[in-house]
Protein backbone atom coordinates (compact mmCIF):
# COMPACT_ATOMS: atom_id res chain seq x y z
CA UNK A 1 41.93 -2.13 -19.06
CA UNK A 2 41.90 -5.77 -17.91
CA UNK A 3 41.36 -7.96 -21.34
CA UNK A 4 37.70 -9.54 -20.88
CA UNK A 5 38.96 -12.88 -22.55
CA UNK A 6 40.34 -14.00 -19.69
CA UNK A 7 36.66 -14.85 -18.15
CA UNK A 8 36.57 -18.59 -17.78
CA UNK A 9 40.60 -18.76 -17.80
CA UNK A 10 41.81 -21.35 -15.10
CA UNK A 11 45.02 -21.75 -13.91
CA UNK A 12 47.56 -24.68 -13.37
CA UNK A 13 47.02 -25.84 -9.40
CA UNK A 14 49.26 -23.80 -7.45
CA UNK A 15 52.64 -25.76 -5.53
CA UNK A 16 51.52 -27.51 -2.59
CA UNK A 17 51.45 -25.09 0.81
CA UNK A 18 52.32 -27.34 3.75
CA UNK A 19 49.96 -25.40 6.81
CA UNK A 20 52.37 -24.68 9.63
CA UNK A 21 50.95 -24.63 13.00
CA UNK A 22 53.69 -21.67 13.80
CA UNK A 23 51.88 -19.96 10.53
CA UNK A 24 49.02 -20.57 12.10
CA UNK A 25 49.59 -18.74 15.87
CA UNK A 26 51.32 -15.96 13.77
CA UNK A 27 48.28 -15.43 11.61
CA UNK A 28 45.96 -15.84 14.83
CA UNK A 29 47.90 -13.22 16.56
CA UNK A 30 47.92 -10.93 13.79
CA UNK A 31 43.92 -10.96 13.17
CA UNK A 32 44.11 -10.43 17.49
CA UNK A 33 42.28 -13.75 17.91
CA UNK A 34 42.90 -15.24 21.32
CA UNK A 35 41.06 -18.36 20.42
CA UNK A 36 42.67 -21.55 21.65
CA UNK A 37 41.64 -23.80 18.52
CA UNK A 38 44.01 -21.35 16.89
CA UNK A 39 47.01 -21.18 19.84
CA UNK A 40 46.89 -24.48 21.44
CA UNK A 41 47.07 -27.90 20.25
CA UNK A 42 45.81 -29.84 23.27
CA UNK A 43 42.46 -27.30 22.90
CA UNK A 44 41.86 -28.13 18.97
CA UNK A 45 42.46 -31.76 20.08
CA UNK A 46 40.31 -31.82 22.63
CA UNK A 47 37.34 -30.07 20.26
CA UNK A 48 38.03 -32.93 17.77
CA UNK A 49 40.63 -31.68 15.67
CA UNK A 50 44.55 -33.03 14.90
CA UNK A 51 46.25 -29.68 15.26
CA UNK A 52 45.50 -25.77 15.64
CA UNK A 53 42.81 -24.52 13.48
CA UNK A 54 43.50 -21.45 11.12
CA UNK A 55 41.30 -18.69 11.40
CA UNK A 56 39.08 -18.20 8.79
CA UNK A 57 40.60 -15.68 6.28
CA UNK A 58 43.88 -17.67 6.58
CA UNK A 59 42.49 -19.02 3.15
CA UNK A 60 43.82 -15.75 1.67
CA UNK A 61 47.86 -16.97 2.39
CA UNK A 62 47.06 -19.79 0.13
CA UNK A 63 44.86 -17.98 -2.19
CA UNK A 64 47.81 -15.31 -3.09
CA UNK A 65 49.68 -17.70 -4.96
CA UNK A 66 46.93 -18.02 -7.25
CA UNK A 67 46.72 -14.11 -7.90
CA UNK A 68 50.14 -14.11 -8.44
CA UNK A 69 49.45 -16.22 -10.95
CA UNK A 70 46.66 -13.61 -12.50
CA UNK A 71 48.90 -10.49 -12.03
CA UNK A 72 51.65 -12.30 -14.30
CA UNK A 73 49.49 -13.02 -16.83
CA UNK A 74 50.37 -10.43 -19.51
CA UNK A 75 46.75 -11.67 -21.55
CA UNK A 76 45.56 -10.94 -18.47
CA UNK A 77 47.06 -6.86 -18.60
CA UNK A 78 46.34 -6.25 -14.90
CA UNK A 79 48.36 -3.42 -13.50
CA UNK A 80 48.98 -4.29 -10.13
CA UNK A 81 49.63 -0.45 -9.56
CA UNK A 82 46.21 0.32 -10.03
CA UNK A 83 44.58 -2.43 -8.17
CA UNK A 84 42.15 -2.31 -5.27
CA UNK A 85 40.89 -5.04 -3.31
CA UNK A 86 37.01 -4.92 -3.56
CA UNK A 87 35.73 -8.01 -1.81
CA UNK A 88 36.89 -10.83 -0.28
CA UNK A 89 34.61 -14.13 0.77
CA UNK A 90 35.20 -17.85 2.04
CA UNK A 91 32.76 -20.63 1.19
CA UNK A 92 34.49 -23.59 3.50
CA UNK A 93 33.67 -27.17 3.67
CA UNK A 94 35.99 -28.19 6.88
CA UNK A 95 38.03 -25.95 8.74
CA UNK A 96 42.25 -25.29 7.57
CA UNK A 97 44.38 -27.34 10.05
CA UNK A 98 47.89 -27.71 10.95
CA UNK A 99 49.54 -30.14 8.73
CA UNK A 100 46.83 -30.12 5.90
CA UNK A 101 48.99 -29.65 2.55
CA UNK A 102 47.00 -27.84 0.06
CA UNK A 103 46.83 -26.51 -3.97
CA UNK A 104 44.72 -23.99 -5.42
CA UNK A 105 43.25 -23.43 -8.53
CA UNK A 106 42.18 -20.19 -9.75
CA UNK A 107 39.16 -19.41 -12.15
CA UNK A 108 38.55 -16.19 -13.51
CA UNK A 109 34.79 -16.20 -12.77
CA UNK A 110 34.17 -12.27 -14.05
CA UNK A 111 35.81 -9.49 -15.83
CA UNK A 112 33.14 -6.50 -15.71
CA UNK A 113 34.29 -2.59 -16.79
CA UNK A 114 32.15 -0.30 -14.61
CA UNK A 115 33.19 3.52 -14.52
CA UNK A 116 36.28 3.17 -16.41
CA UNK A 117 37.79 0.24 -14.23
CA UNK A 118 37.61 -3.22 -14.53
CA UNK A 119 36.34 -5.86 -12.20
CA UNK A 120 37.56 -8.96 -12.03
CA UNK A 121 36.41 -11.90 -9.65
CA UNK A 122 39.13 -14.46 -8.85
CA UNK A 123 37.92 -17.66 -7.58
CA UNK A 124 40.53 -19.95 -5.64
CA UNK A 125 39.43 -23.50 -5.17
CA UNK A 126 41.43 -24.88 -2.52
CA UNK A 127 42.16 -28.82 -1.81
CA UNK A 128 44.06 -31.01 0.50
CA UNK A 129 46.35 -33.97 -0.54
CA UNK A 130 43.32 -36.03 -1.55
CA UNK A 131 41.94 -33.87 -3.81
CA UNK A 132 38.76 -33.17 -1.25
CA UNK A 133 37.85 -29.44 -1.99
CA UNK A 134 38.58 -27.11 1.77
CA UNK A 135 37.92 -23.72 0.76
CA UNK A 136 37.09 -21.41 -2.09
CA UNK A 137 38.17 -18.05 -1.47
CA UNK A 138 36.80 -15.42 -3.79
CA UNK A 139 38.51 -12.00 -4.47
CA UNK A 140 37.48 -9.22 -6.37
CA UNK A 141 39.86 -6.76 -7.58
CA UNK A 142 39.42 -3.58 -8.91
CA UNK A 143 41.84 -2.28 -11.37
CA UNK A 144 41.40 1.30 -11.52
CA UNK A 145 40.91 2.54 -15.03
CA UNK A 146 44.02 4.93 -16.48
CA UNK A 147 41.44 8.65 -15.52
CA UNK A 148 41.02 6.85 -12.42
């Protein structure tokens, strides 16, 4: 059972992730979007934009360092054998670019038992260099209970 102290826990900011525009065609073509804000620079240019966009659940690549940071927590006691991923959701003020450098910080926002497994909502604030909040990316995992 996931240890309902950790509600309200944040994290240190994650290492900065420097947002490739390779990364960003590679994630493109693996979610099988053809859009050129995602493929070609000239295109995200010309719709006002300095490089390639990322599509939007390229959040999550960021956001995992911040779980990892959860699922090594041994307060935490999440066994990442019994976890399911629940939900996942994106709350964006600008778009992820090429060349944006960013750090996440993750809040523990829930920790709920329900059926003999726990819930637990992650929430991953994500910022640029400047400190100007991108992205929050919110996960809920389910850790399936030990009868489970």
């Amino acid at each position: 059972m996931v240890n309902p102290k950790i509600q309200g826990r944040e994290y240190p900011p994650t290492a900065p992730y420097l947002v490739g525009r390779e990364k960003v065609r590679e994630f493109a073509r693996a979610v099988q979007s053809d859009s050129p804000l995602h493929l070609d620079p000239e295109a995200a240019r010309a719709a006002g934009y300095s490089d390639v966009v990322a599509p939007p659940t390229f959040a999550v690549v960021v956001q995992e360092a911040t779980l990892a940071q959860l699922l090594a927590d041994p307060e935490a006691g999440v066994d990442f054998s019994r976890v399911v991923h629940g939900d996942q959701r994106f709350s964006y003020t600008r778009p992820i670019v090429a060349g944006d450098e960013l750090t996440a910080t993750l809040t523990i926002a829930a920790v709920k038992q329900l059926g003999g497994n726990s819930m637990v909502t992650a929430s991953s604030s994500i910022a640029d260099v400047s400190g100007a909040h991108v992205v929050t990316a919110i996960s809920t995992l389910v850790v399936r209970g030990e009868d489970a």
